[in-house]
Every structure is written in structure tokens, then in C-alpha cells.
N, C-alpha and C. Protein backbone atom coordinates (compact mmCIF):
# COMPACT_ATOMS: atom_id res chain seq x y z
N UNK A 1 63.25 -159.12 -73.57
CA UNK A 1 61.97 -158.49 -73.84
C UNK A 1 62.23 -157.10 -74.41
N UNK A 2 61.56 -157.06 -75.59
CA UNK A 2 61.90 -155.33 -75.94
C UNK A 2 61.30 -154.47 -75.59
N UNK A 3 61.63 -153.09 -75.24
CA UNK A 3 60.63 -151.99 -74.83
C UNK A 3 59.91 -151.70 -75.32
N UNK A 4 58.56 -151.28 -74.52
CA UNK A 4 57.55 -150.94 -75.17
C UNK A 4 56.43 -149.96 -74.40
N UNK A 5 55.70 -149.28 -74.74
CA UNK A 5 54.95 -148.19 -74.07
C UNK A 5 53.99 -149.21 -72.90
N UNK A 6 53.76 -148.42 -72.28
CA UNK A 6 52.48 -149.26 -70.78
C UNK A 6 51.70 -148.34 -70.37
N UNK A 7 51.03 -148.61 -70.36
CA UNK A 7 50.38 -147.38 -69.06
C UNK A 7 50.86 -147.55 -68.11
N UNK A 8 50.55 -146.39 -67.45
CA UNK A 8 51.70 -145.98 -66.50
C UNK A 8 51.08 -146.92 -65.03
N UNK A 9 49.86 -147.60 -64.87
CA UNK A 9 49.18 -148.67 -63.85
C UNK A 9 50.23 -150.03 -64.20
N UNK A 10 50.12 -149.94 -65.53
CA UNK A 10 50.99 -151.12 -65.79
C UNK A 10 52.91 -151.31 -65.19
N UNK A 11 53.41 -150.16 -65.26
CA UNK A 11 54.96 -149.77 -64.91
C UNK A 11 54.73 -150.11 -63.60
N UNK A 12 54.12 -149.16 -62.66
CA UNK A 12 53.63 -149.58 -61.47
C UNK A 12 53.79 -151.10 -61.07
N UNK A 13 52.82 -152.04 -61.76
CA UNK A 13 52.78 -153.06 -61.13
C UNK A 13 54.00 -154.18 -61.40
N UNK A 14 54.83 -154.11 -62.45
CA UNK A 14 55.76 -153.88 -63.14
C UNK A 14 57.08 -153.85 -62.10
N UNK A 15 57.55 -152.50 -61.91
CA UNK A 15 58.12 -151.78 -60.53
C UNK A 15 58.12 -152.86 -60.14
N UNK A 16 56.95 -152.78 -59.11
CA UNK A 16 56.81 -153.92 -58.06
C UNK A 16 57.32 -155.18 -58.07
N UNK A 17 57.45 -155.28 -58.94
CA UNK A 17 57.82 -156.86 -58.97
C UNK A 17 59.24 -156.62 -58.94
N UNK A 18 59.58 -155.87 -59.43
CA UNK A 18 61.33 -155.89 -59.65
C UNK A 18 61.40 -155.42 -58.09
N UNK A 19 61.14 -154.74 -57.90
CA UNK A 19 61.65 -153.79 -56.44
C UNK A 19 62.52 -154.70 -55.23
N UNK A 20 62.08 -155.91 -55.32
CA UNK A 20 62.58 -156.95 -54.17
C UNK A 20 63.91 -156.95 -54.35
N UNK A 21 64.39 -156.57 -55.40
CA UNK A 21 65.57 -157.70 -56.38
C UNK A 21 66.74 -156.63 -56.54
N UNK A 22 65.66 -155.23 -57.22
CA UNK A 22 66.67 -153.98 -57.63
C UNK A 22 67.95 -153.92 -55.93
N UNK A 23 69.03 -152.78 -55.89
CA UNK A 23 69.74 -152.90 -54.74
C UNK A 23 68.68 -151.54 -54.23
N UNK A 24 68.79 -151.63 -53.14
CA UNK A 24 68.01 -150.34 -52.26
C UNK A 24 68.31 -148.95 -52.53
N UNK A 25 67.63 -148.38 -52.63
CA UNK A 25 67.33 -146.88 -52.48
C UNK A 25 67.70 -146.56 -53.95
N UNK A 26 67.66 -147.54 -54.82
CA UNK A 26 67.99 -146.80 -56.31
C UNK A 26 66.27 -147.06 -57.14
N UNK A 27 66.06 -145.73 -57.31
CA UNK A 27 64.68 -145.62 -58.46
C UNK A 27 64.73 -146.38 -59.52
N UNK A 28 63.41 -146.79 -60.36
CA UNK A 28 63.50 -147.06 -61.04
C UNK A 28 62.08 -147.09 -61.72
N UNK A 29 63.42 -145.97 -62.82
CA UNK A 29 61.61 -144.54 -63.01
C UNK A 29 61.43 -145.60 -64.88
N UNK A 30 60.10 -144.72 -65.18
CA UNK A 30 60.45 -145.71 -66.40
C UNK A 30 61.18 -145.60 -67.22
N UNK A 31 61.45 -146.27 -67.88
CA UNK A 31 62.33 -146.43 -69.27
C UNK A 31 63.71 -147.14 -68.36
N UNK A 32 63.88 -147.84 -67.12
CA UNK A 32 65.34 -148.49 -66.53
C UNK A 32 65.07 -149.75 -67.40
N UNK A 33 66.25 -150.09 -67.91
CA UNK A 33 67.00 -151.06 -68.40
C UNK A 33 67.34 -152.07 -67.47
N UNK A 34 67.20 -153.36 -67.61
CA UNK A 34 67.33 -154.42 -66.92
C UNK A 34 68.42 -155.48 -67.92
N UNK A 35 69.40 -155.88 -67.15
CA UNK A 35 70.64 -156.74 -68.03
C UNK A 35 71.24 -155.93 -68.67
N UNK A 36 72.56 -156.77 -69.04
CA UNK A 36 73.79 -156.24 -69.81
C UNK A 36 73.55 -155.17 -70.74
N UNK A 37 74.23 -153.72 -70.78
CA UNK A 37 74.00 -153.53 -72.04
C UNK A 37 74.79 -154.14 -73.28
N UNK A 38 73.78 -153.90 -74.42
CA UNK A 38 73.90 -154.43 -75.47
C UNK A 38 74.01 -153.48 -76.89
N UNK A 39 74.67 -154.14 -77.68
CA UNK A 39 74.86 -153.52 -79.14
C UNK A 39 76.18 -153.21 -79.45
N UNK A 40 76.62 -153.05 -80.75
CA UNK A 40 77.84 -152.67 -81.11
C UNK A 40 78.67 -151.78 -81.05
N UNK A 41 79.83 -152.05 -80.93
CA UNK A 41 80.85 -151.05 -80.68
C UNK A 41 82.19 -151.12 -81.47
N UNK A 42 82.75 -150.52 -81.41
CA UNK A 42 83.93 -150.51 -82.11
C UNK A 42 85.25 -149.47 -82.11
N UNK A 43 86.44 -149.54 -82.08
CA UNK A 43 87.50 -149.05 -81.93
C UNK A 43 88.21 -149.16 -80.55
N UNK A 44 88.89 -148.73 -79.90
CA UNK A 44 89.77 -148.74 -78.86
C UNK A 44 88.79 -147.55 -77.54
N UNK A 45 88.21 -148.24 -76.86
CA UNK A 45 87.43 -147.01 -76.08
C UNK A 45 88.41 -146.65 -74.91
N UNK A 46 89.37 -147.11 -74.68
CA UNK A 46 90.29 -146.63 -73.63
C UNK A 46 89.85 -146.97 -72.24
N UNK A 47 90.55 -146.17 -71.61
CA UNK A 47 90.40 -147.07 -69.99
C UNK A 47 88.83 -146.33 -69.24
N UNK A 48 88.75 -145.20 -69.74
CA UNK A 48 87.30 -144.87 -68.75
C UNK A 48 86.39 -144.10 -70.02
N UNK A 49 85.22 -144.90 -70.74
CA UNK A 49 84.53 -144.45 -71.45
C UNK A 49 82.95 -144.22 -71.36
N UNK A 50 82.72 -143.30 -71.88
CA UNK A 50 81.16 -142.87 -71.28
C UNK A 50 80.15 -143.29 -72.19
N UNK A 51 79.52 -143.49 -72.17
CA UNK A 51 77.65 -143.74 -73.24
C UNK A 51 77.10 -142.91 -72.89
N UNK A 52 76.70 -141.41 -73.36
CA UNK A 52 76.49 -140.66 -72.72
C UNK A 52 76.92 -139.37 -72.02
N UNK A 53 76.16 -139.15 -71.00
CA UNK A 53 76.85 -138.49 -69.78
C UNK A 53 76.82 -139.03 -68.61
N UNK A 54 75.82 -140.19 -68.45
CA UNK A 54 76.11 -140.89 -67.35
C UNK A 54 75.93 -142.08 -67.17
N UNK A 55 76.41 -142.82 -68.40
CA UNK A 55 77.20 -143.89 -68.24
C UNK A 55 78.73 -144.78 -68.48
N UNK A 56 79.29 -145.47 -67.36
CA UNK A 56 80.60 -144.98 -67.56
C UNK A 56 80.84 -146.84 -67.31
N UNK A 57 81.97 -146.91 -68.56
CA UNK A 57 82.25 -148.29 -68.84
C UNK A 57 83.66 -148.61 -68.64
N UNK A 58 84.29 -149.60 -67.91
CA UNK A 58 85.69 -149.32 -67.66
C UNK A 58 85.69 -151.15 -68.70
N UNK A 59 87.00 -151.45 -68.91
CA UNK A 59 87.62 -152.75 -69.38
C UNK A 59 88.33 -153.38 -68.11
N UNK A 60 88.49 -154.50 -68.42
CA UNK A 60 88.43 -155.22 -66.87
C UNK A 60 89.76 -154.88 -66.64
N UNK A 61 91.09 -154.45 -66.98
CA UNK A 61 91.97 -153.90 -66.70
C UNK A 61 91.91 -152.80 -65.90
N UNK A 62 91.22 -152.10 -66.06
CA UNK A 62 91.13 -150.39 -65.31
C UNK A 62 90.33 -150.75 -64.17
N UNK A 63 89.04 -151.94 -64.00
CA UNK A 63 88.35 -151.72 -63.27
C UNK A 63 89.24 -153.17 -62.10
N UNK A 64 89.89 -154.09 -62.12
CA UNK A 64 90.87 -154.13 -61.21
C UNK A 64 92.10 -153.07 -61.13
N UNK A 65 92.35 -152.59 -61.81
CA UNK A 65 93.46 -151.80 -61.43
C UNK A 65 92.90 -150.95 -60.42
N UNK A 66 91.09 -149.97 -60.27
CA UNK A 66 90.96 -149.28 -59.12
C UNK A 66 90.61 -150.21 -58.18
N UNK A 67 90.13 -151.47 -58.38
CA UNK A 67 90.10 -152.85 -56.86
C UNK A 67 91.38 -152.51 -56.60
N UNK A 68 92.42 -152.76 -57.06
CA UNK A 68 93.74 -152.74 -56.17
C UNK A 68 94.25 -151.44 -55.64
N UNK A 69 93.92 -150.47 -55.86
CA UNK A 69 94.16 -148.86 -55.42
C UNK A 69 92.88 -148.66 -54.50
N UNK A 70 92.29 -150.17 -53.84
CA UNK A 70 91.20 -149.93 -53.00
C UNK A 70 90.02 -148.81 -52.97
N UNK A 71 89.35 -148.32 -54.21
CA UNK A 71 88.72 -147.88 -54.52
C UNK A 71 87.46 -148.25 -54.39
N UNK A 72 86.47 -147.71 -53.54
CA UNK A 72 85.12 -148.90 -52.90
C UNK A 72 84.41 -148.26 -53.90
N UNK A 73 82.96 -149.37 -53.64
CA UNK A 73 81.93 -149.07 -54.18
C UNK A 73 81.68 -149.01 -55.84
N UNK A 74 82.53 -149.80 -56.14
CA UNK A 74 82.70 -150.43 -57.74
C UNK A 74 82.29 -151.36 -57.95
N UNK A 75 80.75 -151.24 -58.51
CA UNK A 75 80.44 -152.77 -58.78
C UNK A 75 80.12 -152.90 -60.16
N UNK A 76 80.71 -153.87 -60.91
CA UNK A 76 80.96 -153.86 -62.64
C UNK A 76 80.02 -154.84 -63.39
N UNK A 77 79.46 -154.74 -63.97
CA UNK A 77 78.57 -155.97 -64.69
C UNK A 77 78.93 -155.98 -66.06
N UNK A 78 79.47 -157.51 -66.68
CA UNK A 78 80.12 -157.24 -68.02
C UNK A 78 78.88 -156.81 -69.11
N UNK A 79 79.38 -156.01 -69.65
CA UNK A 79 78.28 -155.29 -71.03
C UNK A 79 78.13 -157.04 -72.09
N UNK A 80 77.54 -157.11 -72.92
CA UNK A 80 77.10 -157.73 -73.96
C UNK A 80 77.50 -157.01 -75.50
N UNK A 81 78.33 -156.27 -75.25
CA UNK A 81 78.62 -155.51 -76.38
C UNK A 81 79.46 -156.46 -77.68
N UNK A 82 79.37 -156.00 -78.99
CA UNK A 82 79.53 -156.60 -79.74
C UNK A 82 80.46 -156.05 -80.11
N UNK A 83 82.20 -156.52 -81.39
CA UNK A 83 83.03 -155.90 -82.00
C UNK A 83 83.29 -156.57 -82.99
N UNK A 84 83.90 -155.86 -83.88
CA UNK A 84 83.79 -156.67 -84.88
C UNK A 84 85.62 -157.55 -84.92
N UNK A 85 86.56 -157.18 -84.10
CA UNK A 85 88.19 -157.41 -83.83
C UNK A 85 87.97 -158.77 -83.15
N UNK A 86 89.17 -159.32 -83.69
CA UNK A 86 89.02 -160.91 -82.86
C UNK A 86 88.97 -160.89 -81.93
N UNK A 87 90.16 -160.12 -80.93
CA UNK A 87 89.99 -159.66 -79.45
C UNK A 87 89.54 -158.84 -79.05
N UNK A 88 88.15 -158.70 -78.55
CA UNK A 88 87.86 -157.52 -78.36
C UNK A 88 87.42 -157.29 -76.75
N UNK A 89 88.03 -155.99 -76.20
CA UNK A 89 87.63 -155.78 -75.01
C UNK A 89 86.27 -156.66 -74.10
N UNK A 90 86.54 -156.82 -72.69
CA UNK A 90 85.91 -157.34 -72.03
C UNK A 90 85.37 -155.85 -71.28
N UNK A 91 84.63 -155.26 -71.17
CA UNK A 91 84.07 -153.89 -70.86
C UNK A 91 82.50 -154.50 -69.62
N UNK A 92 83.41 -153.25 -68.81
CA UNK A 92 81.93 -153.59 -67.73
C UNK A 92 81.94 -152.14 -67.16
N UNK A 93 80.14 -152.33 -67.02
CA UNK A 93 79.01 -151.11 -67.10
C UNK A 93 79.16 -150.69 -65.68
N UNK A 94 79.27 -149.84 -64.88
CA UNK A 94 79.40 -149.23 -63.06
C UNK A 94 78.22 -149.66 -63.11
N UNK A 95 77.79 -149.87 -61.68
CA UNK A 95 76.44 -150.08 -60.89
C UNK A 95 76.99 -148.81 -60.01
N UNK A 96 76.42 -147.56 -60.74
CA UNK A 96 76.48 -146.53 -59.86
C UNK A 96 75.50 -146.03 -58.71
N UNK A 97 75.17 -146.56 -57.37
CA UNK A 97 74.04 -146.26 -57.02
C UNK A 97 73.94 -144.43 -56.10
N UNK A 98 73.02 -144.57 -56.00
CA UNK A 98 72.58 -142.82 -55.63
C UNK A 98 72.75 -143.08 -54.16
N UNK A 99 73.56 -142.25 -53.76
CA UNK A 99 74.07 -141.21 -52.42
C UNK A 99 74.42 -140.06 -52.21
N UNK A 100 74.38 -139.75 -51.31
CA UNK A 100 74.41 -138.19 -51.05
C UNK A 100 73.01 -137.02 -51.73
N UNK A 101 73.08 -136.10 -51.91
CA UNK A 101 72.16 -134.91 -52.27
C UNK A 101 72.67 -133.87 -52.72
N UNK A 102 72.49 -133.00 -53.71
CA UNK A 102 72.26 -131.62 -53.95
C UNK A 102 72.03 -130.61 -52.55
N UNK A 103 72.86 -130.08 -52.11
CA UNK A 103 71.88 -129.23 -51.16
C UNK A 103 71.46 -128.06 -51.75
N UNK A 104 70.33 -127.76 -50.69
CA UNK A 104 69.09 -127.06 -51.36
C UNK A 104 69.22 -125.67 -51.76
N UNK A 105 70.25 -125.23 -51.20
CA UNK A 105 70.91 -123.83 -51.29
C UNK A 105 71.32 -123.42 -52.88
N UNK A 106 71.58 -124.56 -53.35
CA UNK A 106 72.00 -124.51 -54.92
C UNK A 106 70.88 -124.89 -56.02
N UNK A 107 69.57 -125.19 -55.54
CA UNK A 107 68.74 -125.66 -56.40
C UNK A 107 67.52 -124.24 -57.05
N UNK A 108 67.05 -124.29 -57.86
CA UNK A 108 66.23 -123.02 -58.14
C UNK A 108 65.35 -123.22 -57.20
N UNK A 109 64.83 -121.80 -57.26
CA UNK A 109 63.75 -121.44 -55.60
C UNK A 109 62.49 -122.10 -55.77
N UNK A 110 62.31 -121.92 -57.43
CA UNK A 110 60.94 -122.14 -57.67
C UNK A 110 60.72 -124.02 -58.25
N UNK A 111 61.84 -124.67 -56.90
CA UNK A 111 61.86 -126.12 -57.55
C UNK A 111 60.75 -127.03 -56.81
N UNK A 112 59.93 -127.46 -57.81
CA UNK A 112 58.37 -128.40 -56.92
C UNK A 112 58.81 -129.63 -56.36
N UNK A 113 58.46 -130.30 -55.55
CA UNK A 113 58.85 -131.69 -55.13
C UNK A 113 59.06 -132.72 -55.73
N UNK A 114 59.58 -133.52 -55.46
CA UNK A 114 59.33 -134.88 -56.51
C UNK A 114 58.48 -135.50 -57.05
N UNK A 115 57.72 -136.17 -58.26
CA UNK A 115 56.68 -136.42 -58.41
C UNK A 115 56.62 -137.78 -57.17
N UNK A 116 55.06 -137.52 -57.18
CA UNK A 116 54.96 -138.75 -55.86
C UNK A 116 54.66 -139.92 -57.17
N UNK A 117 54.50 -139.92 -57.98
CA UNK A 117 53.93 -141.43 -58.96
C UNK A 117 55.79 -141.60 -59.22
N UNK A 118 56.46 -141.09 -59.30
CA UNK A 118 57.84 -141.51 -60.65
C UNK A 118 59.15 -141.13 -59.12
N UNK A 119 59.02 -140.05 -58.33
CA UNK A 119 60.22 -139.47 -57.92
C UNK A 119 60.86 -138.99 -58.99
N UNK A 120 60.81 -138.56 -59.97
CA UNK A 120 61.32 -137.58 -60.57
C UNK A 120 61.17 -135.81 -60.05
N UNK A 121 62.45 -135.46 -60.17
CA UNK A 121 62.74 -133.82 -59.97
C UNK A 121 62.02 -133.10 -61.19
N UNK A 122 62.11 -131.75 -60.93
CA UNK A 122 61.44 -130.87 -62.11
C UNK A 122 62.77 -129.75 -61.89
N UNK A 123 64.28 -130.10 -62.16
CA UNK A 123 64.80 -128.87 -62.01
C UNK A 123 65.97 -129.26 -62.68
N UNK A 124 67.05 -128.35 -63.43
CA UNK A 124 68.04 -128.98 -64.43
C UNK A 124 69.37 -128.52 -63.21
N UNK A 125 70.36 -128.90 -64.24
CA UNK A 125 71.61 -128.61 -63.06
C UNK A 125 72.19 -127.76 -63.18
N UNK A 126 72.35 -127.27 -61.29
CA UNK A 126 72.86 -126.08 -61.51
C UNK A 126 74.11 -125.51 -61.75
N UNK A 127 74.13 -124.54 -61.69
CA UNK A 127 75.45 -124.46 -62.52
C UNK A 127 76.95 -123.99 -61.58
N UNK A 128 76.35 -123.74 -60.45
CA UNK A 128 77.49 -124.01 -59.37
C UNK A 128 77.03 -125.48 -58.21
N UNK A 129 76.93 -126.41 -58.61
CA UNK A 129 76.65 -127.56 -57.00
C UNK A 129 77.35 -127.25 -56.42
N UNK A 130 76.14 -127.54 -55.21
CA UNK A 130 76.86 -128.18 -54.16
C UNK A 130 76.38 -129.18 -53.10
N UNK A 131 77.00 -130.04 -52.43
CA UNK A 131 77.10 -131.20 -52.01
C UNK A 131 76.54 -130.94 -50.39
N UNK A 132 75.56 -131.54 -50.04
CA UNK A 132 74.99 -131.55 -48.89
C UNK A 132 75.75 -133.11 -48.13
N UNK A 133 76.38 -132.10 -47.24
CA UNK A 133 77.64 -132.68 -46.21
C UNK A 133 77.34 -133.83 -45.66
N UNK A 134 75.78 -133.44 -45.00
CA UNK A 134 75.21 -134.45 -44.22
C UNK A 134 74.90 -135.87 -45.08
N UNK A 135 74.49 -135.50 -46.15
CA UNK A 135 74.07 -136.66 -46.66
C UNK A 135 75.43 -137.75 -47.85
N UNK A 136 76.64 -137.01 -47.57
CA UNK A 136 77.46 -138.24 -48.21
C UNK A 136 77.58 -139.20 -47.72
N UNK A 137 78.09 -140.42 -48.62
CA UNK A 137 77.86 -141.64 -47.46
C UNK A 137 79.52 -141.80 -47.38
N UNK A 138 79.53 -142.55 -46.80
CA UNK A 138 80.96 -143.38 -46.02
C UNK A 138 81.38 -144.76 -46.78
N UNK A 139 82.72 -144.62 -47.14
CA UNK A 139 83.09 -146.12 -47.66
C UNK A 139 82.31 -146.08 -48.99
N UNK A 140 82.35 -144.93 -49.65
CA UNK A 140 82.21 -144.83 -51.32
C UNK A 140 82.79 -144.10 -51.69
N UNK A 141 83.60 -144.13 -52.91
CA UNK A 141 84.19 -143.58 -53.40
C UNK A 141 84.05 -143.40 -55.07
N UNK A 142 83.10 -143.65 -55.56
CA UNK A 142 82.00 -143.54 -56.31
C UNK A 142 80.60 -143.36 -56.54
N UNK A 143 79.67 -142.98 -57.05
CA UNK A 143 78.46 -142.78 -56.65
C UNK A 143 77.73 -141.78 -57.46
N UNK A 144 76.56 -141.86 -57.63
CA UNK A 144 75.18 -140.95 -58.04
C UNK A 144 74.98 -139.82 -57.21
N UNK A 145 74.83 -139.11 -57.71
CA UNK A 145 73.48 -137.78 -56.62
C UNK A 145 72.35 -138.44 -56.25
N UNK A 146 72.02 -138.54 -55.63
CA UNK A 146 70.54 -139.03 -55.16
C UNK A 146 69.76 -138.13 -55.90
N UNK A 147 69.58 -136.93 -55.22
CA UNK A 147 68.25 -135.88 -56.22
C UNK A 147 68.98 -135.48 -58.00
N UNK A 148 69.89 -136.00 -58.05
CA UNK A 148 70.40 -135.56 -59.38
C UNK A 148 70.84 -137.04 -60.56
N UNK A 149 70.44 -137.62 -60.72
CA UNK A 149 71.25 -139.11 -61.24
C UNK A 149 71.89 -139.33 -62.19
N UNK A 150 72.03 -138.14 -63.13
CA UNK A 150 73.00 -138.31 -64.02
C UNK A 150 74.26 -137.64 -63.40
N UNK A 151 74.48 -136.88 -62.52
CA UNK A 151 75.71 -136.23 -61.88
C UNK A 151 76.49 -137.22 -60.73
N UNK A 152 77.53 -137.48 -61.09
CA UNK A 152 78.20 -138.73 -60.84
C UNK A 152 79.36 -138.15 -60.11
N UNK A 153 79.67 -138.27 -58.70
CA UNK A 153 80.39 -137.90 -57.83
C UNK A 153 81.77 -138.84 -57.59
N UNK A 154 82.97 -138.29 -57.44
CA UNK A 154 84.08 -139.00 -57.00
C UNK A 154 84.87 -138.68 -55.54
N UNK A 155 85.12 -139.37 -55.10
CA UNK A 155 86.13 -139.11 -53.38
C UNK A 155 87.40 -138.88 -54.23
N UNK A 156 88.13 -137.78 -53.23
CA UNK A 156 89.05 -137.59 -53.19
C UNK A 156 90.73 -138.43 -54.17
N UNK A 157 89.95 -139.48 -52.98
CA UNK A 157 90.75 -141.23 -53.44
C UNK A 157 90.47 -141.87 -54.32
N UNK A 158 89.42 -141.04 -55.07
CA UNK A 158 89.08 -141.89 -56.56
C UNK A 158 90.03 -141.24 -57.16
N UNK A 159 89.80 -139.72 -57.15
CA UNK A 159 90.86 -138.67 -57.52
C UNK A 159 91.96 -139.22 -58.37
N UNK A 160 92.83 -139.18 -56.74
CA UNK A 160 94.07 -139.84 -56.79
C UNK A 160 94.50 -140.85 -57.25
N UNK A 161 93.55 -142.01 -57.76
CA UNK A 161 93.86 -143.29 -58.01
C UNK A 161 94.22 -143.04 -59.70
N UNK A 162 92.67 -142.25 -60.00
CA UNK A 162 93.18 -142.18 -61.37
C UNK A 162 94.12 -141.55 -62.29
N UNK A 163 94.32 -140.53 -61.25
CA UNK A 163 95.48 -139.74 -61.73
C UNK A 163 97.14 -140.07 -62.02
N UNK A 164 96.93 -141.22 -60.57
CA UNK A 164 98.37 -142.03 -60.55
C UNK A 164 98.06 -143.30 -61.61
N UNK A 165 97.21 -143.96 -61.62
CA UNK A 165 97.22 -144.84 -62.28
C UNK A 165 97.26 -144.18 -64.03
N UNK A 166 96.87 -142.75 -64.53
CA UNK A 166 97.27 -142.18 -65.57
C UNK A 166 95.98 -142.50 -66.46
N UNK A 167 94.88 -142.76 -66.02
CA UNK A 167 94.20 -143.27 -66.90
C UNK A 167 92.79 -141.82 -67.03
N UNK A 168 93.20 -141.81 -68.53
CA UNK A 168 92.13 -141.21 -69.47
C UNK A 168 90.85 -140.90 -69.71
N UNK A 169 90.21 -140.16 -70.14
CA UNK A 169 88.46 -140.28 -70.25
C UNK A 169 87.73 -139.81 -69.19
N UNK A 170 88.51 -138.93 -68.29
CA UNK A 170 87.78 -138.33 -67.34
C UNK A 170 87.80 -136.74 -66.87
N UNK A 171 87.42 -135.74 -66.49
CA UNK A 171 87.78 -135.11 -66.00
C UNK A 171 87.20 -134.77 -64.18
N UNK A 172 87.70 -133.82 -63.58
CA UNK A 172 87.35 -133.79 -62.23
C UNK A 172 87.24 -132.43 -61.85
N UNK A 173 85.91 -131.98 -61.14
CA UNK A 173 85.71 -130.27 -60.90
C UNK A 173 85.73 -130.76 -59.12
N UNK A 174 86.07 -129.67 -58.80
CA UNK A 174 85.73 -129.89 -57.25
C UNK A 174 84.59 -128.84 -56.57
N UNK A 175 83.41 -129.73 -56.10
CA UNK A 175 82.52 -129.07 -55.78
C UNK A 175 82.30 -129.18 -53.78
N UNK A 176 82.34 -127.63 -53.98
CA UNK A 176 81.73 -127.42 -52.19
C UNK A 176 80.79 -128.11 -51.84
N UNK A 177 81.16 -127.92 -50.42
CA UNK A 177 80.33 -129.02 -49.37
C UNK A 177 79.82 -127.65 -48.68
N UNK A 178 78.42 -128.14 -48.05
CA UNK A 178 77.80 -126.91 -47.37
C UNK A 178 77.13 -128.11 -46.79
């Protein structure tokens, strides 16, 4: 089905229907994409490549290689992407879902609540985060911000995996916990 404008009664009822199905506690404000992504690509994207800023596509090589460096909370769905090379990469999209929080100490003062129709924020990112302690979860080692969803968090042990395993296309800041 291709996208297309709704009123916003219509998204709503819309939502709803998906909501049973989506995995828990992940929004889905409008404009979410449902199935593989799709469309063409081309050249050598290497072992960790982005669409974006927050979307991150591994080839099924890299994304068992972090299954075996026991890296949780990786769940891969193969893209639909097109190439024009006889062999061309088998590439799958993260199912990054949202955990943890921004704590509030780092957010502007004058930041309004979430909208109650969308849950959308009204505040950009700041420019020192930081990570509200209480709310990381356990047994992930990948993951979303909850109040932030394009800011994409790594454990320690993701760290390490990729670093030993040598693989490319990433970098890593380390942000305080409060």
C-alpha cells in the first residue's frame, strides 16, 4: 500500500489496528513504515551501514557474527533492497526498540510534555546526554531512547564486540549515567 495523507481520526483508527501486532512499548507516530525496506542500492555498504541517522543495516555476516559475541537484543528483518551485482548482499534492517530515557536534567527547561494525540516530544538533542540510570533495561545491548528515537544506545559489550570483531561504520561517545 503506498503512503498517503489521512486525517489524523483516520491514523488513529489505523494505529489501532496495528497496535495488537506492533512489539510493546514502541510508538507508532505517523508516517511508521510497515515491511521490509525497499528500493535500490548499490556498491559495497560494509559491515554496519546507516539510512540516515537512525537506521542501521548490518549483512547477515556481521549480524551473526554479533549472535555469536552474544550480543542481545538484535532482532534483524531482511530489507527488500535491490542491486544491480549478481551477488548481492543479503542486508537486514535492526528492530531497534525504545528503552531507557533521557534524564531530565539534560533536557531544555522550557520542554512541554508529550503530545497526548502522537507522543511526540517538542525538544531537539541535547548536546551533552545523559542517560537516566533507572530506566535502562537489562539483557540489551542495543536499543532506542525511549523519549529520544533517533538516538541509538550501545552496552558496553556491544562496544567491545565491535571493536574486536574490527568492524566499520560506527562510532561510540560515552555518555553519563545520572
Amino acid at each position: 500500500m503506498k503512503a498517503r495523507p489521512e486525517p489524523f481520526s483516520e491514523y488513529v483508527r489505523l494505529r489501532d489496528l496495528v497496535r495488537p501486532i506492533a512489539p510493546p512499548d514502541v510508538p507508532l507516530p505517523p508516517g511508521t513504515r510497515f515491511g521490509p525496506l525497499e528500493g535500490t542500492a548499490r556498491g559495497d555498504l560494509g559491515a554496519l551501514t546507516w539510512l540516515g541517522n537512525a537506521l542501521l543495516l548490518l549483512p547477515r555476516e556481521t549480524l551473526e557474527q554479533l549472535h555469536a559475541a552474544n550480543i542481545s537484543g538484535l532482532l534483524g528483518s531482511r530489507t527488500a533492497l535491490r542491486f544491480r551485482q549478481k551477488t548481492p548482499p543479503e542486508l537486514f534492517e535492526l528492530q531497534l526498540e525504545p528503552h531507557g530515557r533521557l534524564h531530565p536534567d539534560c533536557l531544555p527547561e522550557n520542554t512541554s510534555p508529550p503530545c497526548e494525540e502522537c507522543g511526540r516530544t517538542d525538544f531537539s538533542r541535547p548536546e551533552a546526554p545523559v542517560l537516566d540510570t533507572s530506566s535502562l533495561p537489562s539483557g540489551r545491548d542495543l536499543f532506542r531512547v525511549g523519549n529520544f528515537a533517533t538516538m541509538i544506545i550501545g552496552s558496553e559489550r556491544f562496544r567491545e564486540a565491535v571493536l574486536h570483531l574490527g568492524l566499520e561504520g560506527i562510532r561510540f561517545r560515552e555518555l553519563p549515567l545520572r
